[in-house]
Protein backbone atom coordinates (compact mmCIF):
# COMPACT_ATOMS: atom_id res chain seq x y z
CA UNK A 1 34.70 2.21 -15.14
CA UNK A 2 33.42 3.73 -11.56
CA UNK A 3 30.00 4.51 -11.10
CA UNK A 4 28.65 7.15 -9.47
CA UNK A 5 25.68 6.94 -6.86
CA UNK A 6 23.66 9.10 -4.75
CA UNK A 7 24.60 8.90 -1.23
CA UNK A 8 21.69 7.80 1.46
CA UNK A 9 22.96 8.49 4.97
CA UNK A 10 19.80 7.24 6.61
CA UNK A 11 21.17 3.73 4.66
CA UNK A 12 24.69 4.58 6.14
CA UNK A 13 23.15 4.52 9.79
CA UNK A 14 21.60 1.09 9.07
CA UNK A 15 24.28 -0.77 7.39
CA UNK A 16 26.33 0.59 10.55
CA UNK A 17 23.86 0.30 13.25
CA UNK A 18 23.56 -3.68 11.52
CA UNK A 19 27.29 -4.05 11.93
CA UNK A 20 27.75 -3.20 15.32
CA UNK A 21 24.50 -5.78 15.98
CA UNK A 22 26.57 -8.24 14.50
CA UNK A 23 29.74 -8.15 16.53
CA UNK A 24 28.23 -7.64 19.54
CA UNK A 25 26.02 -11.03 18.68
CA UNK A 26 29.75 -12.57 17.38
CA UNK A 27 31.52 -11.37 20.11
CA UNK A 28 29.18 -12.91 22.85
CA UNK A 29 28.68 -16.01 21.15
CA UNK A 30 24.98 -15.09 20.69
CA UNK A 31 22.92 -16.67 18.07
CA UNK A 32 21.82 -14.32 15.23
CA UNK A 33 18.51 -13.94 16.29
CA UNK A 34 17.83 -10.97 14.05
CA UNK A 35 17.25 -13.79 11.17
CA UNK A 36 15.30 -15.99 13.77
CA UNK A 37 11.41 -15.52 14.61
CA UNK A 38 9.07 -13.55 12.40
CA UNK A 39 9.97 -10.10 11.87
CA UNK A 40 8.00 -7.05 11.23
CA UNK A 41 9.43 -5.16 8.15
CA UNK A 42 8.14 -2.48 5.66
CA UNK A 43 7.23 -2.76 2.21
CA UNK A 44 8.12 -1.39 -0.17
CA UNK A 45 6.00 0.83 -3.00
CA UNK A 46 5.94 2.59 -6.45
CA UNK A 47 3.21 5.08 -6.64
CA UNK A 48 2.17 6.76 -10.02
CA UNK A 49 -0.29 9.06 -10.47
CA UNK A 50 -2.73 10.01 -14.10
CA UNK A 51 -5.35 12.31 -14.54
CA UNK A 52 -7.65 9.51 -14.11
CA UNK A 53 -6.02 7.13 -11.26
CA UNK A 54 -3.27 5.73 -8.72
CA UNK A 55 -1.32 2.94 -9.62
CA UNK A 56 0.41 1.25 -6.85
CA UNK A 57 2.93 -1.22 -7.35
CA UNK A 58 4.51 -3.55 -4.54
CA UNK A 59 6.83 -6.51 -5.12
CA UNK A 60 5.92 -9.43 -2.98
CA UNK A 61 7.55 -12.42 -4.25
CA UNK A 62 6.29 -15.96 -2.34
CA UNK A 63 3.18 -14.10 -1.07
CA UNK A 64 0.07 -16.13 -2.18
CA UNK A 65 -2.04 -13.48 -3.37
CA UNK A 66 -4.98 -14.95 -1.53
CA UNK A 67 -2.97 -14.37 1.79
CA UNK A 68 -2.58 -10.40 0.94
CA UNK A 69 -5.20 -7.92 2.92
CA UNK A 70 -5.63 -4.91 1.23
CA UNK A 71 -8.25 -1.91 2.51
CA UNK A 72 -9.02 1.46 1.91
CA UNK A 73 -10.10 3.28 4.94
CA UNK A 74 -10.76 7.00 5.06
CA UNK A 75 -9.02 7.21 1.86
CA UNK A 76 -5.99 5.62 3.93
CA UNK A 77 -4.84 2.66 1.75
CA UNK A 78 -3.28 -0.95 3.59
CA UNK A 79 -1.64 -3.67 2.24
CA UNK A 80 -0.64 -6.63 4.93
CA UNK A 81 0.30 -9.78 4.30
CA UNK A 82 3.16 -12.42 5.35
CA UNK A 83 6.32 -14.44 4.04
CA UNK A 84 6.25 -17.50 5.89
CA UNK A 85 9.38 -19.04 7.00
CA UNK A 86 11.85 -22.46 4.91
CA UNK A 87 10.85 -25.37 7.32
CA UNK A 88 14.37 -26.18 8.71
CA UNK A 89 15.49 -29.80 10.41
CA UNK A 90 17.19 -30.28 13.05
CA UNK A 91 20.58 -31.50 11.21
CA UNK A 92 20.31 -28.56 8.83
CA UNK A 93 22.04 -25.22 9.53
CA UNK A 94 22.07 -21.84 8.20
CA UNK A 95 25.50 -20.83 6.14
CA UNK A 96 23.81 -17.84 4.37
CA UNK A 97 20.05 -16.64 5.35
CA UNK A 98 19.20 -13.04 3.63
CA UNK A 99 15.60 -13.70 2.78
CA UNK A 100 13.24 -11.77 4.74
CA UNK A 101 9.92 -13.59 5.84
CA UNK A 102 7.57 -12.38 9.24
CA UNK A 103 4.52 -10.03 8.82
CA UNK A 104 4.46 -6.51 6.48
CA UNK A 105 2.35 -3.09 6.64
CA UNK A 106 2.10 -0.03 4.83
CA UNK A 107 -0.45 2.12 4.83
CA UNK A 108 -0.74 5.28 2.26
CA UNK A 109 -2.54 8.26 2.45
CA UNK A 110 -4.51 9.25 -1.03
CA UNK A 111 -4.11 12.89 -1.28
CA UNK A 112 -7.43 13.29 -3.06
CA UNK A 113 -10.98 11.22 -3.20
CA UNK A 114 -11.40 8.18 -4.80
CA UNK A 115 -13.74 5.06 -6.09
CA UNK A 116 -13.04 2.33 -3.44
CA UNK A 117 -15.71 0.25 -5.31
CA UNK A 118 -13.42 0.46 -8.70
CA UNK A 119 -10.55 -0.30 -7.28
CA UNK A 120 -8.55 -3.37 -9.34
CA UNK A 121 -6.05 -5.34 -7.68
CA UNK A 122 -3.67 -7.47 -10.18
CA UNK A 123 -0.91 -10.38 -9.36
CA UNK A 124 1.77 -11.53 -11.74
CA UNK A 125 4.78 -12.60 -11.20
CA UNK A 126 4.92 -11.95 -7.30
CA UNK A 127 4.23 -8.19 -8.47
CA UNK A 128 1.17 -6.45 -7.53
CA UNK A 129 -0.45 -3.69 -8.73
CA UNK A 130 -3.30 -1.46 -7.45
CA UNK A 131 -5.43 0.63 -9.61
CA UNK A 132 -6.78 2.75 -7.52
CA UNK A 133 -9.32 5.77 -9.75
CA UNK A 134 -10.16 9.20 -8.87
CA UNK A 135 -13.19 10.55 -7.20
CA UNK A 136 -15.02 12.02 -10.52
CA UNK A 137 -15.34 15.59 -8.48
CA UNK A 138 -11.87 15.64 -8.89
CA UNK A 139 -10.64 14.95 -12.09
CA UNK A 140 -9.84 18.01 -14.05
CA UNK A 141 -12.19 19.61 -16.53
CA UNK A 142 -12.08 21.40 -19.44
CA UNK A 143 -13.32 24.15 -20.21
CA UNK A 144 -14.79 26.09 -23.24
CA UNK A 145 -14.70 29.62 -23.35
CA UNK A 146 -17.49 30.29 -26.10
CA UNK A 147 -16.85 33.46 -28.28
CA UNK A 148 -19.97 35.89 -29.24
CA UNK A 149 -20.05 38.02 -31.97
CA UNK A 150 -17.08 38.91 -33.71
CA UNK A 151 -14.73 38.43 -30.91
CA UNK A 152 -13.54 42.37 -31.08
CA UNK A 153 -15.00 45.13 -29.55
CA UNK A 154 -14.12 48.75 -28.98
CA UNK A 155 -14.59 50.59 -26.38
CA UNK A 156 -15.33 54.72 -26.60
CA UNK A 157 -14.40 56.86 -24.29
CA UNK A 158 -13.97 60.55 -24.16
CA UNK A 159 -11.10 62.19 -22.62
CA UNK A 160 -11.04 65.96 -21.02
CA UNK A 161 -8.72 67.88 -19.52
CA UNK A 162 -9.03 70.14 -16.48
């Protein structure tokens, strides 16, 4: 059974532009240095909205929660933290190394007001989740139209011809 999926070019220049890195690095006998040294890499988030809040999920598996920053400035929300790096020995060597460690950033700009003092921040199972609630001033409202009287009314008019 084949299964269909949507095409991401932007992923088709990476997964070529990571290719090429890698035969040039094979081809000159250069150490793969791209998995070497911290990196800097994005993370990534789920962002839901209600009538009453954001709630912003990020997976960050082996991050100690205590080692996560997360600030809301100008209604411009951060979350930084870092994946340290597997002590290695000497007489050890790589075969496969796809986990990503180094630094991370991502801000995220609230499109509306909110309660930085309310703001709950939960950890389980290297998941976090931001609850982030709206500025009261605006939620939306209801509103009541109120009925007088009846509810029907005519109106009289007169009509005349020239």
């Amino acid at each position: 059974m084949n299964t269909l999926m949507r095409w991401n070019p932007f992923q088709e220049m990476m997964n070529w532009r990571s290719e090429v890195d890698r035969l040039f690095e094979e081809s000159f006998g250069l150490p793969q240095t791209r998995w070497q040294g911290a990196t800097n890499w994005g993370l990534a988030l789920d962002v839901r909205e209600n009538q009453d809040a954001f709630i912003v999920t990020a997976a960050v598996p082996g991050v100690n929660p205590d080692d996560l920053d997360i600030t809301l400035t100008d209604n411009v929300l951060t979350i930084k933290g870092e994946v340290k790096a597997d002590e290695v020995s000497e007489n050890e060597q790589y075969h496969l190394h796809e986990r990503r460690y180094g630094s991370f950033s991502r801000s995220l700009s609230l499109p509306v007001p909110v309660v930085a003092e309310e703001i709950e921040a939960s950890y389980e199972n290297g998941i976090l989740t931001l609850t982030i609630p709206k500025a009261e001033e605006v939620k939306p409202k209801r509103i009541a139209v109120k009925a007088h009287g009846n509810g029907s009314r005519a109106i009289e008019g007169q009509f005349s011809q020239s």
